[in-house]
Structure formats: structure tokens, C-alpha cells
Protein backbone atom coordinates (compact mmCIF):
# COMPACT_ATOMS: atom_id res chain seq x y z
CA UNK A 1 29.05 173.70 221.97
CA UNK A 2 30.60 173.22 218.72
CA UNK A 3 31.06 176.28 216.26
CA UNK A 4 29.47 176.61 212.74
CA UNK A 5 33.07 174.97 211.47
CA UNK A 6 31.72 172.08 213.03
CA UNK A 7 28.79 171.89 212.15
CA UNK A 8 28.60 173.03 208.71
CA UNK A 9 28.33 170.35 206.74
CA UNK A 10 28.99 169.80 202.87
CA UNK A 11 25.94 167.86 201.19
CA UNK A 12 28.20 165.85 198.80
CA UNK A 13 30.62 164.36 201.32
CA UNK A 14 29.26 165.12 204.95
CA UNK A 15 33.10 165.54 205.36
CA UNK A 16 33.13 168.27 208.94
CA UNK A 17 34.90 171.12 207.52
CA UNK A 18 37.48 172.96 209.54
CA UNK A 19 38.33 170.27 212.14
CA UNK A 20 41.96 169.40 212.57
CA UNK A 21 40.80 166.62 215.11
CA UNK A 22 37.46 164.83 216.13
CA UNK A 23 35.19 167.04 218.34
CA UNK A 24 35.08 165.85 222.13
CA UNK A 25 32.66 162.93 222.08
CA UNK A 26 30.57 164.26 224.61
CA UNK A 27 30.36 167.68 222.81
CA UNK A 28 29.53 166.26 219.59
CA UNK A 29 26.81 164.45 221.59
CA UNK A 30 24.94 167.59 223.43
CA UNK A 31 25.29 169.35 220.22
CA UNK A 32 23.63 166.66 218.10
CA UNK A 33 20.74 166.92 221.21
CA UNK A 34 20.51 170.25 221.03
CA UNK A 35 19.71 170.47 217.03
CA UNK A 36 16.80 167.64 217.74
CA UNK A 37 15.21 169.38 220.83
CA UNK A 38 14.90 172.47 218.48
CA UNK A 39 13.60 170.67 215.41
CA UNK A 40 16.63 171.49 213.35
CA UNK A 41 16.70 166.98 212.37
CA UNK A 42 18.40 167.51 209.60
CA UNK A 43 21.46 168.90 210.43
CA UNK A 44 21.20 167.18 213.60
CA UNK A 45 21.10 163.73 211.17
CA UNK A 46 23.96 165.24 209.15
CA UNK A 47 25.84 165.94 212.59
CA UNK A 48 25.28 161.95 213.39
CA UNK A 49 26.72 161.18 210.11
CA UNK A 50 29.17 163.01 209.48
CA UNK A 51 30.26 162.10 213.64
CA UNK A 52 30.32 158.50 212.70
CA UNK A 53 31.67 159.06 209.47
CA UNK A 54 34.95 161.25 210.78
CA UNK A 55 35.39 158.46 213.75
CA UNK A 56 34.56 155.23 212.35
CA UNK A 57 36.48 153.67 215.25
CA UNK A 58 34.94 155.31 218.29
CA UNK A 59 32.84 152.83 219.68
CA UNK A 60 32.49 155.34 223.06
CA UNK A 61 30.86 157.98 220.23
CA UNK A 62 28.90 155.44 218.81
CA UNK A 63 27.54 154.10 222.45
CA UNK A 64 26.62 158.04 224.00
CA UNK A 65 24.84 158.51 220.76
CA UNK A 66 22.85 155.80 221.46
CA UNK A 67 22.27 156.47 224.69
CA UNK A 68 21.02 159.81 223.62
CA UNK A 69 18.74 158.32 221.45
CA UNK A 70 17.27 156.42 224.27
CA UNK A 71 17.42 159.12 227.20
CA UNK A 72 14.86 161.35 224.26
CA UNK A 73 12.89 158.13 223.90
CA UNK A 74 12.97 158.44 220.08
CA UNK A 75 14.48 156.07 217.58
CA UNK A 76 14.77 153.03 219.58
CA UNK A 77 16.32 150.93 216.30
CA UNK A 78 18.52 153.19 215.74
CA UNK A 79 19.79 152.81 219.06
CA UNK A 80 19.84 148.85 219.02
CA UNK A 81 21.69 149.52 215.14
CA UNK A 82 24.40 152.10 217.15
CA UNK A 83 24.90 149.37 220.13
CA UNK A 84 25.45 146.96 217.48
CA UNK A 85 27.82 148.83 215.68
CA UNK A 86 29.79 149.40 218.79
CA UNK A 87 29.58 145.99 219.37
CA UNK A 88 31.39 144.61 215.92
CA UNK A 89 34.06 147.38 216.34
CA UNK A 90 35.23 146.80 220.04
CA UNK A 91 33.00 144.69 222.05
CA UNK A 92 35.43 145.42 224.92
CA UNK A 93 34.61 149.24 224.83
CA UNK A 94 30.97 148.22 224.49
CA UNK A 95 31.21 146.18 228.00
CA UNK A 96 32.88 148.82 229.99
CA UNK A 97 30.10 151.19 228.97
CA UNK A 98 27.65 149.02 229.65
CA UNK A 99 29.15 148.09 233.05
CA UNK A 100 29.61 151.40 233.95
CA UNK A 101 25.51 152.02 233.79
CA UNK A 102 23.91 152.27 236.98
CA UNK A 103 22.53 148.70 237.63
CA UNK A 104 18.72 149.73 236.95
CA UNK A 105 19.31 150.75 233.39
CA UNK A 106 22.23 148.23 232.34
CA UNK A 107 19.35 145.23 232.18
CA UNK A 108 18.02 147.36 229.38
CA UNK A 109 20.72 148.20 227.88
CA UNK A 110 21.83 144.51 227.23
CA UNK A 111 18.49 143.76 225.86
CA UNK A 112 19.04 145.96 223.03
CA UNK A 113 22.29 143.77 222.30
CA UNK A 114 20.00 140.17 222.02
CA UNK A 115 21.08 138.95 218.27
CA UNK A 116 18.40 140.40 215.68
CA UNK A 117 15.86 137.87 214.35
CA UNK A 118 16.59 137.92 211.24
CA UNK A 119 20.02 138.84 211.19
CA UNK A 120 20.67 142.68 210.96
CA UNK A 121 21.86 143.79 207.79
CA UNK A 122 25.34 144.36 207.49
CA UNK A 123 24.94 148.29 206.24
CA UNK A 124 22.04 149.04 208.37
CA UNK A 125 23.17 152.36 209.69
CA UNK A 126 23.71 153.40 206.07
CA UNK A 127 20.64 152.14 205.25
CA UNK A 128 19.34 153.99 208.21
CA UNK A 129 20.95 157.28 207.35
CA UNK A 130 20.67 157.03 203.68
CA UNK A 131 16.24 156.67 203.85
CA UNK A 132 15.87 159.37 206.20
CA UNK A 133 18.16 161.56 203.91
CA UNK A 134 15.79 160.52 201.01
CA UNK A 135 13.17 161.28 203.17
CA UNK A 136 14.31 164.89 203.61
CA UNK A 137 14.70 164.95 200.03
CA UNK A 138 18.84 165.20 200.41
CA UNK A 139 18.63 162.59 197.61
CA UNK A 140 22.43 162.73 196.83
CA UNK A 141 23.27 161.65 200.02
CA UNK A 142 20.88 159.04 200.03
CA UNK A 143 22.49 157.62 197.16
CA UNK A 144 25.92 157.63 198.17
CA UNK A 145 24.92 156.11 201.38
CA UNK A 146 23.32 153.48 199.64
CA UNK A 147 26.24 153.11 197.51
CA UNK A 148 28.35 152.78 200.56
CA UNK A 149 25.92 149.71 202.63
CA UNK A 150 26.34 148.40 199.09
CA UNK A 151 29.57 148.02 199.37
CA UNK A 152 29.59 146.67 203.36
CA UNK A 153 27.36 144.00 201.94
CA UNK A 154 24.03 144.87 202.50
CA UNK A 155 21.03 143.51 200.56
CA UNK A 156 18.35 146.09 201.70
CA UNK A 157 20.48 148.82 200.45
CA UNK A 158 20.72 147.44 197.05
CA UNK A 159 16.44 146.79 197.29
CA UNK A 160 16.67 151.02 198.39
CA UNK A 161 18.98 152.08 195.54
CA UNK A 162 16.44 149.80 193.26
CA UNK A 163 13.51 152.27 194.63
CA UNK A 164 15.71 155.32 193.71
CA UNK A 165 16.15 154.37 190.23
CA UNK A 166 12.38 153.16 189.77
CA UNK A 167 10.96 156.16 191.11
CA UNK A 168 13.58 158.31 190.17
CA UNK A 169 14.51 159.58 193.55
CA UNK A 170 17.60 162.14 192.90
CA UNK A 171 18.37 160.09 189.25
CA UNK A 172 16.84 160.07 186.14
CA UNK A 173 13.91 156.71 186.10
CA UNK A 174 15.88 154.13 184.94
CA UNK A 175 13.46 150.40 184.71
CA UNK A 176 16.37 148.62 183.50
CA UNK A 177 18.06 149.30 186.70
CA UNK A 178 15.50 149.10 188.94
CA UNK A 179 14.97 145.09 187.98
CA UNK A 180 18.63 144.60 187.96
CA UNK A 181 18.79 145.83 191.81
CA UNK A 182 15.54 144.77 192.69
CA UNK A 183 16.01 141.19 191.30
CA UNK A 184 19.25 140.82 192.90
CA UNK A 185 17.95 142.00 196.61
CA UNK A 186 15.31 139.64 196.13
CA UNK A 187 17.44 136.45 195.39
CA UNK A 188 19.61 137.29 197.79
CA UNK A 189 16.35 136.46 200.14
CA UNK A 190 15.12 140.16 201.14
CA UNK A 191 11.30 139.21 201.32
CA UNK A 192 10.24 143.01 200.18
CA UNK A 193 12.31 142.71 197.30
CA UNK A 194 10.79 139.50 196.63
CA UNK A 195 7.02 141.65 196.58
CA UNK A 196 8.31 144.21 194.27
CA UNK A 197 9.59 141.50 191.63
CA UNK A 198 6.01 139.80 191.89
CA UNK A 199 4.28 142.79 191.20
CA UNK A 200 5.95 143.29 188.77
CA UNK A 201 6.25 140.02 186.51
CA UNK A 202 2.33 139.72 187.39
CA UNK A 203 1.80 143.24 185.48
CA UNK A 204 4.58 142.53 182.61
CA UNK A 205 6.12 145.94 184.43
CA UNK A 206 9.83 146.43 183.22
CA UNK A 207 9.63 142.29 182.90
CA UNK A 208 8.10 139.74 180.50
CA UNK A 209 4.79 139.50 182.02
CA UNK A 210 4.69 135.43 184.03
CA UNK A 211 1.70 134.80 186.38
CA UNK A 212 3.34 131.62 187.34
CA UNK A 213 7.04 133.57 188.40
CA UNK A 214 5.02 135.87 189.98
CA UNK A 215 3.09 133.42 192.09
CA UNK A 216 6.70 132.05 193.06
CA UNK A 217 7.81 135.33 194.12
CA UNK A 218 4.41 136.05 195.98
CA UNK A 219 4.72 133.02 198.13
CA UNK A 220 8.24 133.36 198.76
CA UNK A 221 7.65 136.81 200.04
CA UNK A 222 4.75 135.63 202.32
CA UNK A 223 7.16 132.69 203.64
CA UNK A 224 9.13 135.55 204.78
CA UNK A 225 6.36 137.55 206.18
CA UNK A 226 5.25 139.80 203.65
CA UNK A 227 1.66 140.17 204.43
CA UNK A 228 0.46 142.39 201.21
CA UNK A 229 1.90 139.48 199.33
CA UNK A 230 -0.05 136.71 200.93
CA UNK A 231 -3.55 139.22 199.66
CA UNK A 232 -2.25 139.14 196.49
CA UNK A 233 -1.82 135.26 196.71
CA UNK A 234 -5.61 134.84 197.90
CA UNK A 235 -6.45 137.70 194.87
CA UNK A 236 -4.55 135.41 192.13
CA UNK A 237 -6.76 132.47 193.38
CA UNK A 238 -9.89 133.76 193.73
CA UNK A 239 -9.46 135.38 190.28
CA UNK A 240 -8.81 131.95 188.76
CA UNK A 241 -12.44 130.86 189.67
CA UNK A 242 -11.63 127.65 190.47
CA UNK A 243 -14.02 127.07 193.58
CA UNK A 244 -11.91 124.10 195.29
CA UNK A 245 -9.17 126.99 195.95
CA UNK A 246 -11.57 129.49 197.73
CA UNK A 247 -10.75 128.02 200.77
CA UNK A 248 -7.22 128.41 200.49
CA UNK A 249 -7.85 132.01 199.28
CA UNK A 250 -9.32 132.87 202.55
CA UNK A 251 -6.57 131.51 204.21
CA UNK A 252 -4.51 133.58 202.89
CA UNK A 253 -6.78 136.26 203.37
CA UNK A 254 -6.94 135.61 207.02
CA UNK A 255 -3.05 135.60 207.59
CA UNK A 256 -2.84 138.92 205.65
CA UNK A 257 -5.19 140.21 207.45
CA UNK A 258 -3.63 139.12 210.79
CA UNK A 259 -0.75 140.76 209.85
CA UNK A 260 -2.12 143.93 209.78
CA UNK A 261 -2.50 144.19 206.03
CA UNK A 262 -5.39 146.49 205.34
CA UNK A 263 -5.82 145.48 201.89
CA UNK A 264 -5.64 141.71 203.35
CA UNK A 265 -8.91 143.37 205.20
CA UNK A 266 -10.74 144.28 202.53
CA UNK A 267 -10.48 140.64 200.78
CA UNK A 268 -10.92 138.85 204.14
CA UNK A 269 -14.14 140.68 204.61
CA UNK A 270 -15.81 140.30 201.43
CA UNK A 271 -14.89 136.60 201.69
CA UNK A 272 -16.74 136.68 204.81
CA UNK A 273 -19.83 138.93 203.50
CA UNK A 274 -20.09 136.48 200.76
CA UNK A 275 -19.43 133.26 201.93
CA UNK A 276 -16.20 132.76 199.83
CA UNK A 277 -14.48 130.08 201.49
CA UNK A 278 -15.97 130.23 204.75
CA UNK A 279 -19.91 130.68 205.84
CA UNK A 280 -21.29 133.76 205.95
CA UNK A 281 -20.39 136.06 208.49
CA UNK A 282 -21.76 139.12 208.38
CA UNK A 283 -20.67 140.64 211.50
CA UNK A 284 -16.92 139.62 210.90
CA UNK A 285 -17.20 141.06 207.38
CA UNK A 286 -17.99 144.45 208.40
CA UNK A 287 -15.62 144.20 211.72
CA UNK A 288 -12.75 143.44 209.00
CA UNK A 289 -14.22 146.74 206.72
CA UNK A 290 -14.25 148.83 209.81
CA UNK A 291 -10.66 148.09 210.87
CA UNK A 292 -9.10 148.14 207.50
CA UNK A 293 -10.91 151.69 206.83
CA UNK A 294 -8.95 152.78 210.05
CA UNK A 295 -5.87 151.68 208.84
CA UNK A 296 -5.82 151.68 205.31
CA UNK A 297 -4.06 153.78 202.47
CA UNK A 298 -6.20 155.87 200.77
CA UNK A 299 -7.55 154.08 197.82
CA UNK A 300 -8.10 151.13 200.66
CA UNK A 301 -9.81 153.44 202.79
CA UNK A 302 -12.26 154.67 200.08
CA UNK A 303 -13.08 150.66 198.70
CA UNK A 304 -14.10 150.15 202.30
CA UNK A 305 -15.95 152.78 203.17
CA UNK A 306 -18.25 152.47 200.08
CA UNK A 307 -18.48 148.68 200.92
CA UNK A 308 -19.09 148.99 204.82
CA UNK A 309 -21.96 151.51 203.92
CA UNK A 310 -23.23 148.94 201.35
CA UNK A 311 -22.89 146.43 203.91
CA UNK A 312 -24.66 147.94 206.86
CA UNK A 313 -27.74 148.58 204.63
CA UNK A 314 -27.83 145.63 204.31
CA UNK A 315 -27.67 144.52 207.95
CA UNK A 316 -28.99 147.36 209.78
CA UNK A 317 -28.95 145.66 213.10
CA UNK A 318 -25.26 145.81 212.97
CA UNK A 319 -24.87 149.42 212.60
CA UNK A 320 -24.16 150.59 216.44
CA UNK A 321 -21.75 147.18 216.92
């Protein structure tokens, strides 16, 4: 086991104090275990880091780690993310681990390696490191880590330090910022970037209010699989009352909802309730307000459950469906 010199970790660097040379891989791995079978993550996650951090070359660290990840049958991406790590250092390393599997589990193994559709992100263990550390509040480190996928390229980490600095996540708000970040991740072609910048050009938020950018944006973001954007396409066009687009607007409804949007749910049933670009279907309508009550957020949940009620008094016979 390592000693607290190990493992004690500074929050502004994650530099491991007292360590002449790396830890043995394998001992840095059991430890890291150990902290996540007792529920101690966080300095388990600050273990990880600062484990990659101090051996950016050891493609054999970063390959156990993964396969720890795997063997606890938690954190799957962040296995594939490790593999491919180890994989842009010293593919040769990678293959001799692999090969050394026992045949039943080396099938799997290489699955994990299939290229990423999309492409991965170039910082995407930062990114990886840096939202769970936001997540745990450890904002500072979040930040840097940010900083630092910045730096190896990565678009999603510019969209995350965006988020900081519009909700003010370990920095003071900053709007200014945020749009300059968010913006930029969303030309570069990150489709949730592209969903922020809608949002906010179609509420004039930190932007010159523009329906018609934001409509750009929207449908950009759904080409890239946003589904909350294509509800909000379907929303803009039903608003409009302009009857020859209702059709489309359940379309878009439809696909939302397909994509397990839950606010997507809520539109695609009323369209079905009232016959808005599509015949009546009561039956559908209320399926759709069941399912997005199940999965919805909050203010979701509460639109459908006053409109399912609403519903079923009105169609009594499909109460016990």
C-alpha cells in the first residue's frame, strides 16, 4: 500500500508530495481500488490524476487502470478514454497488454479500442477528470483541468470552462465570457454548444436577441443530435401559428421524443391530444405524458402530470392502459 506521502494530495497542483520516483504501477493501482471499494472517490479520483499526471508516459499505468475500471464494472468510458490514451502514447505497449489477456477477455478488450463515432476529443480525460472534480465541488481543479484539455485541443473543454464562467462554478459569473467560450465550442461544431448559443440568442441572454440565429443554431444542434433542440425547433414553429408548418412541428416533435427528450414528450403528446399535425390520438398522447412524467426534470414532470390527469378525465376508458 502506499503511505499518506503518497497519497496526500495538494488541491492546487495534484503534484504527489514526497515521492522521489513513481509508485510501483501495480501499487498505485490496488491503492486507487482500495479508496473506491471504501467510498473514499475523491481521493481515489485525485490518486488517478495525480498517477497519470506524475507518469504521463506509462502507457502500462494507464492500461491496469483501465482494467481496474472494468474488473469493478464501473466507468466503462473512462476505461475506453484510458485504452485510448495508451493507445496514442505507445500503441506497442498497448498490444503486448492486450496480448497478454487470457483469450476470453482480449475480444473485449479490443472492442473498447474500435475508433469513437464521433471522434473522441482530444482532452477527454481532462475533460473527464476536470467534471467529476466540479462535481465534487473541487472547482479549482476543475478549472485548471479544463485549462489544460484547452490547451491539448479540446472543444468540449472550452464548452465546460464556458459553463464555469456562466454559472459561476469556482469564478466570479462572468456573461461576457461565457459567450466568448460558448460561441467558440459551438463553431468549432460541438452540437451542445451549439444548444446553449440558441437558447440564448432566442432569449436576447448575454446576446442581441435573433430568432432567426437562433433557429440556425437550433437546427444545427439537432443535425448533430441534440434532441432538446429539435423540441425547441417544433416549439418555434408551432408558436409562429402558421398551420402549413404543424406538420413539420410534429416531426420534430416525434424525433425529440425518440430521442428520449422528455420535454420532446410533452410537445409530441399534446400534438397528438390535439390533433396538431397529425389526427387525434388520444391513447398515444397520454402514452407520451406517461413516459415523459417518468423521465422528466422536475418542472417537466409537474406540466405532465397536471396534463395526463386532465387528459384521462377526459378519456376515462384509458385510465388502467
Amino acid at each position: 500500500r502506499l503511505d499518506e506521502a503518497h497519497v496526500n494530495c495538494r488541491p492546487a497542483t495534484f503534484e504527489l508530495e514526497a515521492a522521489a520516483a513513481p509508485p510501483p504501477t501495480w501499487t498505485l493501482v490496488d491503492h486507487w481500488v482500495q479508496l473506491n471499494n471504501t467510498n473514499r472517490h475523491a481521493e481515489g479520483r485525485r490518486l488517478l490524476e495525480g498517477a497519470l499526471l506524475y507518469t504521463p508516459g506509462d502507457a502500462r499505468l494507464t492500461c491496469r487502470l483501465a482494467c481496474a475500471l472494468l474488473a469493478l464494472n464501473k466507468r466503462r468510458l473512462w476505461a475506453k478514454v484510458l485504452f485510448r490514451d495508451a493507445n496514442a502514447r505507445s500503441p506497442e505497449v498497448l498490444q503486448e497488454f492486450i496480448s497478454g489477456l487470457p483469450s476470453a477477455r482480449r475480444a473485449a478488450y479490443e472492442a473498447l479500442l474500435a475508433p469513437p463515432d464521433p471522434p473522441s476529443d482530444p482532452g477527454e480525460l481532462s475533460l473527464l477528470l476536470g467534471e467529476e472534480a466540479v462535481v465534487a465541488g473541487e472547482y479549482e481543479a476543475g478549472l485548471r483541468l479544463f485549462h489544460q484539455g484547452i490547451e491539448q485541443g479540446s472543444v468540449a473543454c472550452t464548452f465546460s470552462l464556458g459553463l464555469a464562467h456562466q454559472f459561476g462554478r469556482g469564478i466570479p459569473r462572468n456573461d461576457p465570457e461565457a459567450v466568448r467560450l460558448i460561441r467558440k465550442a459551438a463553431e468549432a461544431g460541438l452540437p451542445q454548444a451549439m444548444h446553449n448559443l440558441a437558447v440564448r440568442l432566442e432569449a436576447g441572454t448575454g446576446v442581441r436577441q435573433d430568432a432567426a440565429a437562433a433557429d440556425r443554431w437550433y437546427r444545427k444542434a439537432a443535425k448533430g443530435g441534440v434532441a432538446i433542440s429539435m423540441a425547441n425547433i417544433g416549439a418555434a414553429l408551432i408558436r409562429a401559428r402558421d398551420t402549413t408548418k404543424q406538420a413539420e412541428a410534429f416531426d420534430w416533435f416525434r424525433r425529440s421524443a425518440e430521442g428520449e427528450c422528455p420535454r420532446g414528450m410533452l410537445f409530441l403528446s399534446r400534438s397528438y391530444l390535439q390533433g396538431i399535425g397529425v389526427p387525434r390520438d388520444p391513447a398515444a398522447g397520454i402514452g407520451w405524458l406517461r413516459k415523459a412524467l417518468e423521465l422528466g426534470e422536475p418542472d417537466v414532470k409537474a406540466m405532465a402530470a397536471t396534463e395526463l390527469e386532465a387528459a384521462l378525465r377526459r378519456h376515462p376508458n384509458l385510465r388502467q392502459r
